[in-house]
C-alpha atoms as a PDB file:
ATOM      1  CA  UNK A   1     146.834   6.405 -44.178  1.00  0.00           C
ATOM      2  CA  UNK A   2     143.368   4.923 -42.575  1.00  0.00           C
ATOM      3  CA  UNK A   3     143.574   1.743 -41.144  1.00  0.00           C
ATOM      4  CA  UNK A   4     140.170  -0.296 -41.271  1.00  0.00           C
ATOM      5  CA  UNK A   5     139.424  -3.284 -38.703  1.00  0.00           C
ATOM      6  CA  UNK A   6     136.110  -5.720 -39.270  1.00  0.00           C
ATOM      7  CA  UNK A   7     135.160  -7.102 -36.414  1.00  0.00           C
ATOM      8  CA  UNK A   8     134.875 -10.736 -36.228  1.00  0.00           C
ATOM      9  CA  UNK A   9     130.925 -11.059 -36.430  1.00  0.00           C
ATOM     10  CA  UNK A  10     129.418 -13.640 -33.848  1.00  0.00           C
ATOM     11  CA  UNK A  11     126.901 -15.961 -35.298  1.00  0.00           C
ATOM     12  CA  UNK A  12     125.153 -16.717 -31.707  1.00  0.00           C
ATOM     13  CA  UNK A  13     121.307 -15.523 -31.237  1.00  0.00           C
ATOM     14  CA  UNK A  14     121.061 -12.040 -30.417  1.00  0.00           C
ATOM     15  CA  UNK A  15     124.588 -10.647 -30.913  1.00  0.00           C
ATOM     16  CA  UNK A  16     125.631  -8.054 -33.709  1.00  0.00           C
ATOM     17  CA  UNK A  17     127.299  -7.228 -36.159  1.00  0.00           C
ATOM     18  CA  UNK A  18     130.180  -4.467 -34.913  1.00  0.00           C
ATOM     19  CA  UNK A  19     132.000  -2.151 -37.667  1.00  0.00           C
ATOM     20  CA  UNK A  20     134.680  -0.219 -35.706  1.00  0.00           C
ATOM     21  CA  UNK A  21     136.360   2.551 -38.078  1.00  0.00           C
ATOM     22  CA  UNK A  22     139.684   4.149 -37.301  1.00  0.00           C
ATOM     23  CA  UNK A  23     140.794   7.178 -38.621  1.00  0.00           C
ATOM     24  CA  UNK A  24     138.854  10.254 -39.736  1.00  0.00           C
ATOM     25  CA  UNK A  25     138.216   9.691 -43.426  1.00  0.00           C
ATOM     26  CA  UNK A  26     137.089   5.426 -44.994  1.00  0.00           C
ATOM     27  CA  UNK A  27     138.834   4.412 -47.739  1.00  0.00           C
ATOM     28  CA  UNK A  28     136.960   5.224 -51.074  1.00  0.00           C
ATOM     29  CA  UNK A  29     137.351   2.114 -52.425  1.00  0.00           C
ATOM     30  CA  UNK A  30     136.085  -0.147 -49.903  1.00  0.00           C
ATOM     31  CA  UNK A  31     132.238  -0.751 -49.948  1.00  0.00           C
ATOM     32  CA  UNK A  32     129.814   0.437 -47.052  1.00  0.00           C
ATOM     33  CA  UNK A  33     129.607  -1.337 -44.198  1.00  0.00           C
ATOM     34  CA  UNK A  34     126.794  -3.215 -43.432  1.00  0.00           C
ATOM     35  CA  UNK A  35     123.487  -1.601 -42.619  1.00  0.00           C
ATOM     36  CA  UNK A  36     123.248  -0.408 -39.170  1.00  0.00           C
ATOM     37  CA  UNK A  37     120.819  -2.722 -37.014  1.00  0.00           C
ATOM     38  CA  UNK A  38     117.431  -1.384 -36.593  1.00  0.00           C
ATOM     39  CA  UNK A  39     115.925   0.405 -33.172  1.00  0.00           C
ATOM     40  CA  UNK A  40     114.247  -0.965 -30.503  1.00  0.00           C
ATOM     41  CA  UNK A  41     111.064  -1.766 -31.805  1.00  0.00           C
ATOM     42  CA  UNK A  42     112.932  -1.877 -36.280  1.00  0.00           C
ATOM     43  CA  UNK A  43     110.158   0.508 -37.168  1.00  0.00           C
ATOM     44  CA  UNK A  44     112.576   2.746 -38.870  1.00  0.00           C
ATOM     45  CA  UNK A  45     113.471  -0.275 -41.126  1.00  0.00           C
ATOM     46  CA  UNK A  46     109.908  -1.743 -41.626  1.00  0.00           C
ATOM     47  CA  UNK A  47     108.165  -0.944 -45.315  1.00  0.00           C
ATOM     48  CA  UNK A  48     105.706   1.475 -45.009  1.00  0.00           C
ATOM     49  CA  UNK A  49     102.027   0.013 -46.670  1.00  0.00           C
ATOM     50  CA  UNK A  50      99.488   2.834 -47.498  1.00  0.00           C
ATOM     51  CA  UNK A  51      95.755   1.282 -46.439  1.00  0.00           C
ATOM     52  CA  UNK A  52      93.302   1.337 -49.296  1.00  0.00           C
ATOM     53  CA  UNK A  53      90.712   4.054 -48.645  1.00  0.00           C
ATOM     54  CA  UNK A  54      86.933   2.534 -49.364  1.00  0.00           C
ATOM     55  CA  UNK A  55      85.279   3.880 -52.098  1.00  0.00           C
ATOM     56  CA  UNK A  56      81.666   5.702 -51.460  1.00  0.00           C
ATOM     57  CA  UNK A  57      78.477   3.762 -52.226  1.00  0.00           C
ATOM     58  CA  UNK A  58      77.115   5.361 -55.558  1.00  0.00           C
ATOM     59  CA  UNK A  59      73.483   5.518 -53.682  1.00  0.00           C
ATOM     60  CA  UNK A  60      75.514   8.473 -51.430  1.00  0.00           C
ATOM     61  CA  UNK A  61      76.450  10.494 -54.608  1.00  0.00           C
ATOM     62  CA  UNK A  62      72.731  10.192 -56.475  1.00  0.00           C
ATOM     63  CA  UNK A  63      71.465  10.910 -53.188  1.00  0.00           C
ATOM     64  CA  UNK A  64      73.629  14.047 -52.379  1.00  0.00           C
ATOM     65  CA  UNK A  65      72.782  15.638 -56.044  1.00  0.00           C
ATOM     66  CA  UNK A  66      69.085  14.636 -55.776  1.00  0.00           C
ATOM     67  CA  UNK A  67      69.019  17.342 -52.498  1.00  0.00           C
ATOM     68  CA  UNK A  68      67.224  20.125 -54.242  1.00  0.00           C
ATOM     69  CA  UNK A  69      68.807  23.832 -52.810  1.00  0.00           C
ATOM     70  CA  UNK A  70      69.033  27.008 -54.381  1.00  0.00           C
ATOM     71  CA  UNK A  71      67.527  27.636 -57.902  1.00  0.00           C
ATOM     72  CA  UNK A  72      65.822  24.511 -59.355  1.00  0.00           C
ATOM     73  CA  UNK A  73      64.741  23.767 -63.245  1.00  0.00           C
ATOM     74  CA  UNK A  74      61.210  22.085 -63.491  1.00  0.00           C
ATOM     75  CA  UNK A  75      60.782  19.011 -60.769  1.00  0.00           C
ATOM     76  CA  UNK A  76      58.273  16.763 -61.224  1.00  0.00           C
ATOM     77  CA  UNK A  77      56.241  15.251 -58.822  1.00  0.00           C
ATOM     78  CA  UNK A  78      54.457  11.306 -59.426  1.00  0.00           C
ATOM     79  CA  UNK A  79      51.238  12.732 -60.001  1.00  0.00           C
ATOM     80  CA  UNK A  80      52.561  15.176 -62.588  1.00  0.00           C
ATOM     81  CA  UNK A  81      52.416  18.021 -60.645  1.00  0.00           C
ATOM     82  CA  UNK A  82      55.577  20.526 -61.722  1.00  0.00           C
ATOM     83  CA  UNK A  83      57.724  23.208 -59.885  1.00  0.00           C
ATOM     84  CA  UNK A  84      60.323  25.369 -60.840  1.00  0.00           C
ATOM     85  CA  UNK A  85      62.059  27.883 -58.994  1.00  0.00           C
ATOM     86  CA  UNK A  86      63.879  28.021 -55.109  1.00  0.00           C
ATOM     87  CA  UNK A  87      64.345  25.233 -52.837  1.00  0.00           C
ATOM     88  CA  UNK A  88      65.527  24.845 -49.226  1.00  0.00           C
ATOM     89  CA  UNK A  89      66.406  21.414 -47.772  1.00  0.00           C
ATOM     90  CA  UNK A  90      64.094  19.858 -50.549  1.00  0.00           C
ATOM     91  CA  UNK A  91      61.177  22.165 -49.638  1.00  0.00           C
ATOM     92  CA  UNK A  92      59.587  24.574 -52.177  1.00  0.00           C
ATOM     93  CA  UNK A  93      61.328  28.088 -50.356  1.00  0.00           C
ATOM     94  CA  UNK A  94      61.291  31.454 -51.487  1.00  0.00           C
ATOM     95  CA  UNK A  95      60.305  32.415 -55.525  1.00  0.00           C
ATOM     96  CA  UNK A  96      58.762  29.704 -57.482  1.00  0.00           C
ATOM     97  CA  UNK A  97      55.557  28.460 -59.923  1.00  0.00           C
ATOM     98  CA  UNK A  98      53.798  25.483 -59.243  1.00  0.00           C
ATOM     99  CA  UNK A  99      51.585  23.108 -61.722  1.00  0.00           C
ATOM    100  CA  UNK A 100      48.261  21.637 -60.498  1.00  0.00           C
ATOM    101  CA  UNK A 101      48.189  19.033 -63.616  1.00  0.00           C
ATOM    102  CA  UNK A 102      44.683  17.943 -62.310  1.00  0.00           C
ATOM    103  CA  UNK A 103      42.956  20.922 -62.235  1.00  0.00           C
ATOM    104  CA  UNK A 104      45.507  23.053 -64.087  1.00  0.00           C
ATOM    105  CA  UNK A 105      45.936  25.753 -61.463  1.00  0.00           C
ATOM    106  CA  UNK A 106      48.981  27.880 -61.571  1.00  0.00           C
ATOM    107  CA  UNK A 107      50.530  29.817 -58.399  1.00  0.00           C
ATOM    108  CA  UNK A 108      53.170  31.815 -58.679  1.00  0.00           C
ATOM    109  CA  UNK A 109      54.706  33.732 -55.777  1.00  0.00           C
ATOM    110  CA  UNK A 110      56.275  33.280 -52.690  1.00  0.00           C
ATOM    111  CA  UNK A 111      56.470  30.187 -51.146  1.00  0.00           C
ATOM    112  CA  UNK A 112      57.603  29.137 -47.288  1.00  0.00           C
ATOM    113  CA  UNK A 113      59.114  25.545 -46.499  1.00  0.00           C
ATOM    114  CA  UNK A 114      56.823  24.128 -48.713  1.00  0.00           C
ATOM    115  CA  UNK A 115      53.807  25.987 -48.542  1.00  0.00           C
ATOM    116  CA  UNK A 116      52.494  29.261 -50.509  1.00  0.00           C
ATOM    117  CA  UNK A 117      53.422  32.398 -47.933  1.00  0.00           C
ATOM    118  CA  UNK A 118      53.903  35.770 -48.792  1.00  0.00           C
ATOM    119  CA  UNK A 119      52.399  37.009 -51.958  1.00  0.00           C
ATOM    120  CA  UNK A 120      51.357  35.162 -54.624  1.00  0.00           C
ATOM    121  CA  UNK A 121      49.266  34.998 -57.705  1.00  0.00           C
ATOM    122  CA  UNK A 122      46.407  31.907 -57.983  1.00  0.00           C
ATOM    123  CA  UNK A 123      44.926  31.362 -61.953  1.00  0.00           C
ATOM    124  CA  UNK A 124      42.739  28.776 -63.298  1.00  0.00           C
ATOM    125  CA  UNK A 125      42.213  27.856 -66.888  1.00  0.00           C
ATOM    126  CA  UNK A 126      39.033  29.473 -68.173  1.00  0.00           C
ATOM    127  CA  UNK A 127      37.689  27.353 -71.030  1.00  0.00           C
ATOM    128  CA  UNK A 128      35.767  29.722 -73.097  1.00  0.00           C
ATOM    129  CA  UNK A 129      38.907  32.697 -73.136  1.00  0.00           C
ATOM    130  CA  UNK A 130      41.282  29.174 -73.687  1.00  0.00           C
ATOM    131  CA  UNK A 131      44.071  30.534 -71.367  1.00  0.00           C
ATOM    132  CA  UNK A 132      44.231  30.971 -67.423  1.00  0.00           C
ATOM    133  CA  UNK A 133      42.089  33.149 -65.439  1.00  0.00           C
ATOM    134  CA  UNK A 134      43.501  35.206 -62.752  1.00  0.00           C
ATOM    135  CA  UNK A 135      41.427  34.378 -59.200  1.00  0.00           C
ATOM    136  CA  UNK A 136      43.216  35.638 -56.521  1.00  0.00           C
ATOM    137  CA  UNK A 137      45.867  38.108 -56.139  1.00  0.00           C
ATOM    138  CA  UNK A 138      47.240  38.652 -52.919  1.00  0.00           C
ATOM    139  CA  UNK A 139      48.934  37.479 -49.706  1.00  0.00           C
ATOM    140  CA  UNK A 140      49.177  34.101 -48.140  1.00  0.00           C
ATOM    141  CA  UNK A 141      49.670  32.333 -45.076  1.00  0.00           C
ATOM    142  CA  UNK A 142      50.529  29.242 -43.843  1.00  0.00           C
ATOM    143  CA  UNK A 143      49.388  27.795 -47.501  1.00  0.00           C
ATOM    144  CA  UNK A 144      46.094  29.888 -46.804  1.00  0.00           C
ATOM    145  CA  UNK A 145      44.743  33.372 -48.122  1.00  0.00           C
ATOM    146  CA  UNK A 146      45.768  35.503 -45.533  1.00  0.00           C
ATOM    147  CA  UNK A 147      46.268  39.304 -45.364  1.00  0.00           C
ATOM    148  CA  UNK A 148      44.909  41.781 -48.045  1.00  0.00           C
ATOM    149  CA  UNK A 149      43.773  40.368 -51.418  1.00  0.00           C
ATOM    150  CA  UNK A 150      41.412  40.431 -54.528  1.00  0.00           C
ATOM    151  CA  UNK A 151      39.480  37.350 -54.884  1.00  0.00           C
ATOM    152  CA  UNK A 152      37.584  36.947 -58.775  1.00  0.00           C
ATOM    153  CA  UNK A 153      34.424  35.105 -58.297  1.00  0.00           C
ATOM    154  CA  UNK A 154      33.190  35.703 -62.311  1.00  0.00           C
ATOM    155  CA  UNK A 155      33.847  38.725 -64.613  1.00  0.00           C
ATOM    156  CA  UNK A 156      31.632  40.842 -62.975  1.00  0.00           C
ATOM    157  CA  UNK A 157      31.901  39.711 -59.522  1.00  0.00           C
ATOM    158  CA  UNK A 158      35.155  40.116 -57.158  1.00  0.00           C
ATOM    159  CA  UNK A 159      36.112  41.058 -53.267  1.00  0.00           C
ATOM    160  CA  UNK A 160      39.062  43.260 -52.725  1.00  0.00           C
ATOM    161  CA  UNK A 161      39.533  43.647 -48.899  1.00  0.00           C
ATOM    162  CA  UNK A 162      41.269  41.449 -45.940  1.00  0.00           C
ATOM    163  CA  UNK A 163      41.187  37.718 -45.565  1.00  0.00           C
ATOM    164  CA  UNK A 164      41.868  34.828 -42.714  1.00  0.00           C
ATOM    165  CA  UNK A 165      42.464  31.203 -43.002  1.00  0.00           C
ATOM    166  CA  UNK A 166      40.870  31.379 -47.062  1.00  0.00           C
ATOM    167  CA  UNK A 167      37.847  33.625 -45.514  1.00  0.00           C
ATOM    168  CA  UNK A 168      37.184  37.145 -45.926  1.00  0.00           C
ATOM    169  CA  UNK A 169      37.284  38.371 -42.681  1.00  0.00           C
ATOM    170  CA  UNK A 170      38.193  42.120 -41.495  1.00  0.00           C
ATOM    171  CA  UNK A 171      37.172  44.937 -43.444  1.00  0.00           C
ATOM    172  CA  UNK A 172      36.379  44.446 -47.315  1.00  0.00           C
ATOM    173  CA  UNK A 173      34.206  45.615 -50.032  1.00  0.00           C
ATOM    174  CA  UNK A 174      32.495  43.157 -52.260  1.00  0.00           C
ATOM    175  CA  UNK A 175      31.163  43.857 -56.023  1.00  0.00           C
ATOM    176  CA  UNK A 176      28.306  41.478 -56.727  1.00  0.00           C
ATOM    177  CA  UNK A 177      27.774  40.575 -60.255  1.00  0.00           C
ATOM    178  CA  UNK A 178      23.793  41.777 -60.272  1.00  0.00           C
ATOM    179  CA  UNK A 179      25.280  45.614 -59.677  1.00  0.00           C
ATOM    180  CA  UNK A 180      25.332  45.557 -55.626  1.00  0.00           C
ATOM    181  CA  UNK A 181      27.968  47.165 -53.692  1.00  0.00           C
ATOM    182  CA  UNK A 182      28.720  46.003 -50.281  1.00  0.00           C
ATOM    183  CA  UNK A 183      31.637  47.755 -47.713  1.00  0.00           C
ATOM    184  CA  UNK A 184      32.237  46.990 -44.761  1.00  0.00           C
ATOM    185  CA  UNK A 185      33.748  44.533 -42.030  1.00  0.00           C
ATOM    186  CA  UNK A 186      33.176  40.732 -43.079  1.00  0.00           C
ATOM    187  CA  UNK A 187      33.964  37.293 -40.880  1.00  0.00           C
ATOM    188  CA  UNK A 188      33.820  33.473 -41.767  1.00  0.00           C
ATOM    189  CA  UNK A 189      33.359  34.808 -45.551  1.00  0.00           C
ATOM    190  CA  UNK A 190      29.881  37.046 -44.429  1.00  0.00           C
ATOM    191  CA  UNK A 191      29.257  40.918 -43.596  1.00  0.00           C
ATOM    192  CA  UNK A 192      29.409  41.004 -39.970  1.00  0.00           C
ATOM    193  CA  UNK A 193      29.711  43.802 -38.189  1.00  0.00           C
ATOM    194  CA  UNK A 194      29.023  47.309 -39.256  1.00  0.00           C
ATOM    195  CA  UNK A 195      28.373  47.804 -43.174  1.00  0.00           C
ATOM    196  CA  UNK A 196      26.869  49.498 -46.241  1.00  0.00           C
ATOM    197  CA  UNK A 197      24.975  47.991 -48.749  1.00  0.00           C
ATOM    198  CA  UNK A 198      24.492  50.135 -51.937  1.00  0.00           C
ATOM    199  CA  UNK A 199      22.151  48.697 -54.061  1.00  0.00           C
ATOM    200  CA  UNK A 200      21.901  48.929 -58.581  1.00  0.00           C
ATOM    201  CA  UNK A 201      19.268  51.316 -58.240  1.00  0.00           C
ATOM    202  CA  UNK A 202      20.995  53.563 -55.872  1.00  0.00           C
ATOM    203  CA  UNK A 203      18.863  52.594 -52.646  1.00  0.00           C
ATOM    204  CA  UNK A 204      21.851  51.849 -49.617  1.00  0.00           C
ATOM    205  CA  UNK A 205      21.554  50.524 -46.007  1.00  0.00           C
ATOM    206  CA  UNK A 206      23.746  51.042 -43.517  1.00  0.00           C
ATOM    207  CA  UNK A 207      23.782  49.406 -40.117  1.00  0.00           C
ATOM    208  CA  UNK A 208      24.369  46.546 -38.626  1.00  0.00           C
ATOM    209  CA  UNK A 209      25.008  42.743 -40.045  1.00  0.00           C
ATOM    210  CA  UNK A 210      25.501  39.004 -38.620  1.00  0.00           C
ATOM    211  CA  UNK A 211      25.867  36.172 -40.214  1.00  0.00           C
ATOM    212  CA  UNK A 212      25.597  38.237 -43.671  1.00  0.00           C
ATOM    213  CA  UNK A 213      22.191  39.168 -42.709  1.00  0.00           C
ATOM    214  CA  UNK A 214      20.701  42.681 -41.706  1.00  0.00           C
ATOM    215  CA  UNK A 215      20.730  42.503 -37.961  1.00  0.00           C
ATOM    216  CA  UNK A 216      20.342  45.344 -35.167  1.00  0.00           C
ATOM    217  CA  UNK A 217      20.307  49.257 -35.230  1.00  0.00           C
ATOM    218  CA  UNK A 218      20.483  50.372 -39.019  1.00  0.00           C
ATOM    219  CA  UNK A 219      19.063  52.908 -41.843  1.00  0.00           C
ATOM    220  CA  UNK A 220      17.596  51.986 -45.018  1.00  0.00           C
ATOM    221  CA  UNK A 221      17.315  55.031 -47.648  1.00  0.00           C
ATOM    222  CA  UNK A 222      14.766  54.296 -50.182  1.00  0.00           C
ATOM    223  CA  UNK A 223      15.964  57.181 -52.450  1.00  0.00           C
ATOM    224  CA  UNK A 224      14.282  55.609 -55.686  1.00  0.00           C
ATOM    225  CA  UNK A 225      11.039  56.819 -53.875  1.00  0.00           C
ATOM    226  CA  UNK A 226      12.332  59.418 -51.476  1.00  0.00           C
ATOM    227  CA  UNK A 227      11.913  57.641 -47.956  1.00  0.00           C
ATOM    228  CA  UNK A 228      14.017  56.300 -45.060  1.00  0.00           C
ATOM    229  CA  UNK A 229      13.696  53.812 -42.404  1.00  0.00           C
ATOM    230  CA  UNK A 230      15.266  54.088 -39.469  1.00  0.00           C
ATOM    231  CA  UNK A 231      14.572  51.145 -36.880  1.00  0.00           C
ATOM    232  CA  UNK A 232      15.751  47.413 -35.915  1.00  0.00           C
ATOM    233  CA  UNK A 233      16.221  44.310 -37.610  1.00  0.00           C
ATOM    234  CA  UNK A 234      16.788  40.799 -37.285  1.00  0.00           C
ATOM    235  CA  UNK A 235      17.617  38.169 -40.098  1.00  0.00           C
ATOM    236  CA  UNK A 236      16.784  40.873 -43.053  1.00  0.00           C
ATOM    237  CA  UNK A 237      13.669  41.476 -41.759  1.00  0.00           C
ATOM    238  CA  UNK A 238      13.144  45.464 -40.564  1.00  0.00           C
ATOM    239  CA  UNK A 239      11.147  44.702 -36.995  1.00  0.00           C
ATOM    240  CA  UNK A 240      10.523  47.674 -35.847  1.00  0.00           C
ATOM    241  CA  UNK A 241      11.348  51.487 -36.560  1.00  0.00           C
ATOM    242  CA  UNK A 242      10.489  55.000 -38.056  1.00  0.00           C
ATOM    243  CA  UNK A 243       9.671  56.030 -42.067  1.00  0.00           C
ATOM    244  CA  UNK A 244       9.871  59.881 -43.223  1.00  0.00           C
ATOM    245  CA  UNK A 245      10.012  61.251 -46.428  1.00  0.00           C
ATOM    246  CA  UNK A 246      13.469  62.318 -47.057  1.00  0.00           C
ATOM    247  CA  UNK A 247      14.527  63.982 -50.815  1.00  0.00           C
ATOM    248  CA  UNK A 248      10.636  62.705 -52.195  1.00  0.00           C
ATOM    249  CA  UNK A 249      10.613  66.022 -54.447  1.00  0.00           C
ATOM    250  CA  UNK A 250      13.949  64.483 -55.981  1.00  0.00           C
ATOM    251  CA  UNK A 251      13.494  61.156 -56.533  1.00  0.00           C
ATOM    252  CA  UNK A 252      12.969  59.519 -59.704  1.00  0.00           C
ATOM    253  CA  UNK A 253       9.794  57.462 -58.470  1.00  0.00           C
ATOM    254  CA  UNK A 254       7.846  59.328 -55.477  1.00  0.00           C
ATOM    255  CA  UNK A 255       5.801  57.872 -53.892  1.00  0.00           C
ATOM    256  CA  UNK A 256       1.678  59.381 -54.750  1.00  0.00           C
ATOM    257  CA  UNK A 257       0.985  60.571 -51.124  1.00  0.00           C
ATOM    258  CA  UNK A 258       3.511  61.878 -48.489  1.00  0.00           C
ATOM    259  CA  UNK A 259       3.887  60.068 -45.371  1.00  0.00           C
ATOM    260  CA  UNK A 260       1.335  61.635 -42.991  1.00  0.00           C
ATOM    261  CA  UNK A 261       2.374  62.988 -40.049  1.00  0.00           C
ATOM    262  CA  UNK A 262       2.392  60.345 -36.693  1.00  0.00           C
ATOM    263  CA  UNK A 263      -0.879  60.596 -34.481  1.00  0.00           C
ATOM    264  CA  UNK A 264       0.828  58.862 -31.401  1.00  0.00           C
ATOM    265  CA  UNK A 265       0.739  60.600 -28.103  1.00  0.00           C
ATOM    266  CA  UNK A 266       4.364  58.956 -26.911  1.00  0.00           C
ATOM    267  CA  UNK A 267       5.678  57.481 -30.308  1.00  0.00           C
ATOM    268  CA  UNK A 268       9.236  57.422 -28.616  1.00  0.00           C
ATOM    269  CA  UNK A 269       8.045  55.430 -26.027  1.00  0.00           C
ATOM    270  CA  UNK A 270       6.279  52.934 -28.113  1.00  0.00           C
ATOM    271  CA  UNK A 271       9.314  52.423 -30.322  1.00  0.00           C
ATOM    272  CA  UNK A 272      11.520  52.288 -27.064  1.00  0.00           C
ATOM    273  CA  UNK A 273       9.371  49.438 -26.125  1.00  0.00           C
ATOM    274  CA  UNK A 274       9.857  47.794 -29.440  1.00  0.00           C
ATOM    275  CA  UNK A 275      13.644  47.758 -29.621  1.00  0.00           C
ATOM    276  CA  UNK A 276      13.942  46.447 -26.000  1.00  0.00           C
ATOM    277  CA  UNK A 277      11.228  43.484 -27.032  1.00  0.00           C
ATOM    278  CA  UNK A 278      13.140  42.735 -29.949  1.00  0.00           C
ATOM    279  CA  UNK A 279      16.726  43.192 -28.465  1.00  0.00           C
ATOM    280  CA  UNK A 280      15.770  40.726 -25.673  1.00  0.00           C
ATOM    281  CA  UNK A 281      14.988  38.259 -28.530  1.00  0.00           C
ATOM    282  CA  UNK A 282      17.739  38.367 -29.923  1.00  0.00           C
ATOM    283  CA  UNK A 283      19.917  38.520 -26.724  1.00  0.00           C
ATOM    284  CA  UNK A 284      17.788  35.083 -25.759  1.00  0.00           C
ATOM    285  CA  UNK A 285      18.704  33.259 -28.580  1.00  0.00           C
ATOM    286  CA  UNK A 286      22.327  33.915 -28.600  1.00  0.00           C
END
């Protein structure tokens, strides 16, 4: 038989409530004793309140999907400019086509935190054909042609060859639109440097250039008659130098005499003394 014993519960500040049970089993049919008294601090006991987590402004969730990464569909700028393709940290990066509205360029190529590097493809519309015009095909830097590429100046008029900072610079050949050939090295967009010029008529110099202009040590085969010069220039202007007949039997317009043969006791010396006149010239106004 259990026995059960209550306690006589005090009613003065800060005692408690004591439940002593005897035996090993309680009664079924008496009701729980009273709830034990809470721990030191009757955090066990408190209710347990969930804090309301704050909502995200809506300006952080327009802003985080107007980040353009990855593959884009057409963005459009204020001006009406347009872009579609690749995008890094809201840069134009890696494969994409832009939209000049103003002018109505097109590149498409490779593009570089925002600027046209790598290889690209430049058009502009061409009014009388009513579609776009390819103009330059080729490699870019730093938003810049840069690198090998073909530049279209008219139908019948283009540069294929190496290019700096938007200038043809390095070695490049040039195909003028009146027939003229020119091949050679090139800097700030002019021949400079050593060259050939081959002309519609089939008369070619080769020698020297600066500033796109014949200057120094060069030939000049006049093969329409059947001569060549070989001598010095400056500015276009041969200064100083030798003519023979060279293929005169040959060419399509000879000239009526030959070239006589030269009456000068030294004629090496006087052209030595030529060149180094001329030479110091130039040297002078460098």
């Amino acid at each position: 038989m259990t026995h059960v014993i209550r306690a006589q519960t005090s009613t003065s500040p800060g005692s408690s409530r004591i439940l002593a049970l005897l035996g090993a089993h309680r009664a079924p049919d008496i009701p729980n004793p009273l709830p034990a008294p809470p721990g030191p601090t009757g955090a066990a006991n408190m209710p347990i309140s969930k804090r309301l987590q704050k909502s995200e402004p809506l300006w952080k969730g327009w802003d985080r999907k107007a980040q353009k990464n990855g593959l884009r569909h057409q963005v459009y700028a204020v001006n009406g400019d347009c872009y579609v393709g690749e995008w890094k940290d809201n840069m134009r990066h890696g494969k994409g086509r832009q939209i000049w509205k103003k002018k109505g360029a097109i590149y498409e190529g490779d593009w570089k935190f925002g600027k046209r590097d790598g290889y690209g493809t430049l058009s502009f519309p061409d009014q009388e054909m009513g579609k776009h015009r390819k103009v330059y095909s080729g490699w870019w830097k730093d938003d810049k042609k840069s690198g090998y590429g073909i530049q279209f100046f008219g139908p019948k008029e283009y540069y294929e060859g190496e290019w700096c900072g938007n200038q043809r610079s390095g070695w490049g050949r040039m195909y003028y639109s009146d027939g003229d050939t020119y091949e050679g090295q090139w800097l700030n967009d002019k021949p400079h440097g050593e060259g050939m010029l081959r002309q519609k008529n089939g008369n070619r110099y080769e020698g020297y250039w600066q500033r796109g202009m014949k200057n120094g040590s060069g030939r000049f085969f006049h093969l329409d008659h059947g001569q060549l010069f070989e001598g010095f220039w400056v500015d276009n202007v041969a200064k100083c130098g030798t003519m023979i007949d060279f293929g005169r039997d040959e060419a399509p317009k000879p000239t009526q005499f030959p070239i006589p043969k030269i009456q000068i006791l030294d004629p090496d010396g006087v052209l030595e003394e030529a060149l180094a006149m001329f030479k110091k010239t130039e040297e002078e106004e460098d």
